[in-house]
N, C-alpha and C. Protein backbone atom coordinates (compact mmCIF):
# COMPACT_ATOMS: atom_id res chain seq x y z
N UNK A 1 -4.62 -22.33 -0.92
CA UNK A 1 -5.41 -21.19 -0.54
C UNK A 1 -4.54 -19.94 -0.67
N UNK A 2 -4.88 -18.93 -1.36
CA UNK A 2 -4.03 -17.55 -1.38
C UNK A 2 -4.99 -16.43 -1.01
N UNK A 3 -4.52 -15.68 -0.33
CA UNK A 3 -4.87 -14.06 0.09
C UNK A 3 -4.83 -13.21 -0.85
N UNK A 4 -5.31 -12.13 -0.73
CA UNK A 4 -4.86 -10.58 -1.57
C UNK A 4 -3.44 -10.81 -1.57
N UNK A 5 -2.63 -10.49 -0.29
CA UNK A 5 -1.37 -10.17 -0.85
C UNK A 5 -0.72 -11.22 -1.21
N UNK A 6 -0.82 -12.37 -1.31
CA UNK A 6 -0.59 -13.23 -1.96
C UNK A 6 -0.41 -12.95 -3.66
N UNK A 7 -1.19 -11.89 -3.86
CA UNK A 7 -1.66 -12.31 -5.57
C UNK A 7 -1.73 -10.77 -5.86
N UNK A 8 -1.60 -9.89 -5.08
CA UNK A 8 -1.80 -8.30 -4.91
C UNK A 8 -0.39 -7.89 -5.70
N UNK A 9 -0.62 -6.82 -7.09
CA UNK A 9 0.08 -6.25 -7.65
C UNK A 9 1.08 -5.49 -6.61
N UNK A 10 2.41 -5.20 -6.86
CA UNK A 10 2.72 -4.44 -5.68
C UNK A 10 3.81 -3.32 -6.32
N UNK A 11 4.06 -2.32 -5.69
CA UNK A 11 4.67 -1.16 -6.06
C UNK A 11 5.55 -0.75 -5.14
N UNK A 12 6.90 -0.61 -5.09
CA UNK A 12 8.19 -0.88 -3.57
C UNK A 12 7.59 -1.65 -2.83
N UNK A 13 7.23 -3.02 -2.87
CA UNK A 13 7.42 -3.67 -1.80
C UNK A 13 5.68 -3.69 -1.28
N UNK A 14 4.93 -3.02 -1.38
CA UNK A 14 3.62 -3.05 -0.87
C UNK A 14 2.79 -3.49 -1.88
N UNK A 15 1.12 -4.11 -1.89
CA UNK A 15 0.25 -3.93 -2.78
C UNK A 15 -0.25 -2.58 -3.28
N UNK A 16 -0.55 -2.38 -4.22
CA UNK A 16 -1.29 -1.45 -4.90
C UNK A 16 -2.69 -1.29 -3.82
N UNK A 17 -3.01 -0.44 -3.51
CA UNK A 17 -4.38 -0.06 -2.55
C UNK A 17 -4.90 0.69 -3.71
N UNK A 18 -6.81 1.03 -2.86
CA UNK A 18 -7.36 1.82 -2.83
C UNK A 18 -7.58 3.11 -2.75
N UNK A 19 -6.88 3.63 -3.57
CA UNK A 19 -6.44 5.35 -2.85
C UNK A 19 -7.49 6.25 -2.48
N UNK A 20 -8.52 5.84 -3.45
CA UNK A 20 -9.85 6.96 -2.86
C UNK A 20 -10.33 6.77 -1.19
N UNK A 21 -10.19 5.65 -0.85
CA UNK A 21 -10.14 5.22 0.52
C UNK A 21 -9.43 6.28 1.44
N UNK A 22 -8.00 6.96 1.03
CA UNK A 22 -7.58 7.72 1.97
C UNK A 22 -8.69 9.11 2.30
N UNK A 23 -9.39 9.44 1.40
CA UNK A 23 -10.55 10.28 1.65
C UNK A 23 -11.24 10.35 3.04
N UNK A 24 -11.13 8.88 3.42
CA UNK A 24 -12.24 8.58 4.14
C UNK A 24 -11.89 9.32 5.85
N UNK A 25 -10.71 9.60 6.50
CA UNK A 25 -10.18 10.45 7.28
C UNK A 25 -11.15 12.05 7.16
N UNK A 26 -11.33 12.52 6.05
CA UNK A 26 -12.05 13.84 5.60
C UNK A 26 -13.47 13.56 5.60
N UNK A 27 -14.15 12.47 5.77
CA UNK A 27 -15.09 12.40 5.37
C UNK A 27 -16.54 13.29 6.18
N UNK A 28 -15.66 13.68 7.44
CA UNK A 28 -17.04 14.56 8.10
C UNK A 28 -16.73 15.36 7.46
N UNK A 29 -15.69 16.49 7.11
CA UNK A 29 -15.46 17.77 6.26
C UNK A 29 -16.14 17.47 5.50
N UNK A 30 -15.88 16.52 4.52
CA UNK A 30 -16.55 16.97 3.18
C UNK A 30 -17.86 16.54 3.31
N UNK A 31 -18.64 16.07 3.96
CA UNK A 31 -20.21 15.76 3.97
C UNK A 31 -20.24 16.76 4.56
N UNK A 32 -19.95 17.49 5.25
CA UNK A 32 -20.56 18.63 6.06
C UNK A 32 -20.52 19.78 5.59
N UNK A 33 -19.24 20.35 4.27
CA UNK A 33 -19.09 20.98 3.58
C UNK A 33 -18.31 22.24 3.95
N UNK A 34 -17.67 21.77 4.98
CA UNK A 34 -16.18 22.23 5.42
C UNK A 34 -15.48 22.15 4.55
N UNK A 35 -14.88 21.29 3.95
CA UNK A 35 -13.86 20.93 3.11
C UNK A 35 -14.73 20.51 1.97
N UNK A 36 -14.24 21.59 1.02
CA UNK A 36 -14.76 21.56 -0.66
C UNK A 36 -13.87 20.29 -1.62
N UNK A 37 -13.85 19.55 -2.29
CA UNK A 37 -13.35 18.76 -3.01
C UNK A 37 -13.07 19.27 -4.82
N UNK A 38 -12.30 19.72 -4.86
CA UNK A 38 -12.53 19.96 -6.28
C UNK A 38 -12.39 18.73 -7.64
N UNK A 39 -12.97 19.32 -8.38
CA UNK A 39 -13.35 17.95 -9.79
C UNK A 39 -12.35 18.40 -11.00
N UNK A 40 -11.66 17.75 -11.43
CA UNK A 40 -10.90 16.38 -11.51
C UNK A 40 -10.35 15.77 -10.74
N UNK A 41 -9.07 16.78 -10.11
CA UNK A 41 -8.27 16.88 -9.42
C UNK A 41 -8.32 17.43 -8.39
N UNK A 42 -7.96 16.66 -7.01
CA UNK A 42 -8.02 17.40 -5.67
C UNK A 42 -6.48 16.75 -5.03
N UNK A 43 -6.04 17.98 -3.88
CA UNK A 43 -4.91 17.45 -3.36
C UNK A 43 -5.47 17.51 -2.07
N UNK A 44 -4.71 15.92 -0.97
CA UNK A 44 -4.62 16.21 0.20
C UNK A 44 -4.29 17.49 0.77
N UNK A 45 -4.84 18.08 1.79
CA UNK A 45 -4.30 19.26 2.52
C UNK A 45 -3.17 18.74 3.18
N UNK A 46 -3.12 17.64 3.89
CA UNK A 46 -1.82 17.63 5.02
C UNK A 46 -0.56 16.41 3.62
N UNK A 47 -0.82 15.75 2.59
CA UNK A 47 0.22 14.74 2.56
C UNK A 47 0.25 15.43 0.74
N UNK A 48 -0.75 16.43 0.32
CA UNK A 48 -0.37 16.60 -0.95
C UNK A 48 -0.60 15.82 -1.84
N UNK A 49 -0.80 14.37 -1.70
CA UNK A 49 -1.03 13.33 -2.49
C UNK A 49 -2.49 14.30 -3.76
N UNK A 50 -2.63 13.75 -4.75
CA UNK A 50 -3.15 13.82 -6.09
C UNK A 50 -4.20 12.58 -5.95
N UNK A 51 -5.17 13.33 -6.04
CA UNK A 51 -6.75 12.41 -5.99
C UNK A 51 -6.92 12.99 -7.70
N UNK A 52 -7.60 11.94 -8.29
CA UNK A 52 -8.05 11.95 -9.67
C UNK A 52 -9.45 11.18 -9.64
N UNK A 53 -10.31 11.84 -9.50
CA UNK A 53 -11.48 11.65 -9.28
C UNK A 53 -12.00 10.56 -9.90
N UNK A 54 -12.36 11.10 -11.76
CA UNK A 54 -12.80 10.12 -13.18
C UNK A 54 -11.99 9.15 -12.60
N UNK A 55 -11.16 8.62 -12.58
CA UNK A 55 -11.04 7.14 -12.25
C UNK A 55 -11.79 6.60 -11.09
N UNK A 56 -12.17 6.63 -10.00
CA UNK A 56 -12.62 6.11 -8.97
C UNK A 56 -14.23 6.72 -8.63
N UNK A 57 -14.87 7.63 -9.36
CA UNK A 57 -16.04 7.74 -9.06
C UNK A 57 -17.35 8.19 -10.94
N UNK A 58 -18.62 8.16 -10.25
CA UNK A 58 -19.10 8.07 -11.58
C UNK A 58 -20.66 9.01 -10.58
N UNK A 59 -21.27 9.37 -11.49
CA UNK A 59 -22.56 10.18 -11.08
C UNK A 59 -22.40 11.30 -10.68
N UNK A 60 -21.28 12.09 -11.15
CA UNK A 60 -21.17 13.64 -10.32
C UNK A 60 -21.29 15.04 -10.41
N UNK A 61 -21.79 15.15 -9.62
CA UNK A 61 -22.69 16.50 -9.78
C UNK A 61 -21.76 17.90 -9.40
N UNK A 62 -21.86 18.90 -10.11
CA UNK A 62 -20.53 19.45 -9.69
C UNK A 62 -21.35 20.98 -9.19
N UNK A 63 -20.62 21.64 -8.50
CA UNK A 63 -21.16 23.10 -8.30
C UNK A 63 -20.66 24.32 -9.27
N UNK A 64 -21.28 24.86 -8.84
CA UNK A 64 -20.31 26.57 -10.25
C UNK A 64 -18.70 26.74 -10.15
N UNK A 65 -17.97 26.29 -9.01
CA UNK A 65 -16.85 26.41 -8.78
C UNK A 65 -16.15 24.74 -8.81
N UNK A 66 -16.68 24.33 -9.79
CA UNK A 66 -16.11 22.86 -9.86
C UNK A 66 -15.79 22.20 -8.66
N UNK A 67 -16.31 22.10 -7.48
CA UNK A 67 -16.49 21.04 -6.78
C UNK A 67 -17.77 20.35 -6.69
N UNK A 68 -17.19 19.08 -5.73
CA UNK A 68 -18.12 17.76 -5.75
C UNK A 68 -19.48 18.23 -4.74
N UNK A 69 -20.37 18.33 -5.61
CA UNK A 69 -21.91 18.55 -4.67
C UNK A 69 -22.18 16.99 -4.63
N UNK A 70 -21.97 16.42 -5.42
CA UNK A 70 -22.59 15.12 -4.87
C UNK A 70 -21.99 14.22 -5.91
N UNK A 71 -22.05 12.30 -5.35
CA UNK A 71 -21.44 11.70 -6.21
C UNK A 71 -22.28 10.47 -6.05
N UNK A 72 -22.82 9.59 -6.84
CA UNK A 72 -23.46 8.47 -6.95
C UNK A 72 -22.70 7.29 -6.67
N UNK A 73 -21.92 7.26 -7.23
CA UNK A 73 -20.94 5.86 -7.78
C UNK A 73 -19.09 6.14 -7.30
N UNK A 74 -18.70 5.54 -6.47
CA UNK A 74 -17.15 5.20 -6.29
C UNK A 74 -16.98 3.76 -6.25
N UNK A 75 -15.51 3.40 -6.91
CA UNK A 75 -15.31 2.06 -7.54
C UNK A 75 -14.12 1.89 -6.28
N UNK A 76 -14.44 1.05 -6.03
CA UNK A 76 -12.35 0.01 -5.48
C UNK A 76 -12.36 -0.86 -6.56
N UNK A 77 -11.04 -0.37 -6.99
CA UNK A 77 -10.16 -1.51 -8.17
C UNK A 77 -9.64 -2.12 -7.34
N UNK A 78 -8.77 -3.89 -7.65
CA UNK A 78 -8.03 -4.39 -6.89
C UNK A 78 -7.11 -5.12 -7.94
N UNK A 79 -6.10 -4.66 -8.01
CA UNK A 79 -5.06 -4.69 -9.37
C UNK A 79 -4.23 -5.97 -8.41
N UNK A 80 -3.94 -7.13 -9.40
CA UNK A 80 -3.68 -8.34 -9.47
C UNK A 80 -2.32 -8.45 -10.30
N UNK A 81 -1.16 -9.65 -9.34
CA UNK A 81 -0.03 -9.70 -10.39
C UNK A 81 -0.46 -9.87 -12.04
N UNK A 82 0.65 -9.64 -12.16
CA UNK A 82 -0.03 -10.30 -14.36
C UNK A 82 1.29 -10.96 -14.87
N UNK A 83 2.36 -11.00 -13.32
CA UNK A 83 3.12 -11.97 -14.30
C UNK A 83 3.54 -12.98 -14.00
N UNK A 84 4.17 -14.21 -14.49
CA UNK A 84 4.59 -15.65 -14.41
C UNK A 84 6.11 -15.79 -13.83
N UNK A 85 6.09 -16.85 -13.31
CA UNK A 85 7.93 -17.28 -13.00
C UNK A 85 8.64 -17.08 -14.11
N UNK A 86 8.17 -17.54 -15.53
CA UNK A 86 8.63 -17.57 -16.39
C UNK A 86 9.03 -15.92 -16.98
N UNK A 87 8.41 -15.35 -16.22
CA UNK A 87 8.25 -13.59 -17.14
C UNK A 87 9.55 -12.94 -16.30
N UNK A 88 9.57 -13.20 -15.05
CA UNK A 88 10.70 -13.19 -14.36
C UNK A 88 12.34 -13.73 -14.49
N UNK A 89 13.09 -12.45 -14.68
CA UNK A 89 14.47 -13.31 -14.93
C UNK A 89 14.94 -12.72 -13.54
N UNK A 90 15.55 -13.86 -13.16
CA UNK A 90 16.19 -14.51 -12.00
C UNK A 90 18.06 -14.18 -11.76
């Protein structure tokens, strides 16, 4: 029997996550329309991190000032090792 992190791609030591997920902290702002989201690219206000939208969402409707009025479709990827004992030198 194996888990996610069992089998979870990982990057220093952790799995690869969901990053659009960190959104979800903002999420009364931005439904409420406090906090504007801009399209492609948006940065956290407090950690700076780089949101890239086209990858993780699809259906979006944008306003005159390129932010997100609305979005149909957001994806979670869940990125998986890809390599063998054998791919591994020891």
């Amino acid at each position: 029997m194996y888990s996610f992190s069992d089998l979870c791609a990982t990057w220093q030591g952790s799995c690869w996550e969901n990053e659009i997920l960190g959104l979800g902290k903002y999420m009364d702002d931005i439904e409420s329309g406090v906090l504007p989201i801009t399209y492609p690219i948006w940065f956290d206000p407090e950690t700076f991190y780089r949101y890239t939208f086209p990858f993780f969402t699809g259906g979006v409707k944008l306003t005159d000032d390129f932010t997100i009025d609305k979005l149909s479709k957001v994806a979670l990827n869940y990125f998986l090792k890809s390599t063998t004992k054998e791919d591994v030198v020891l």
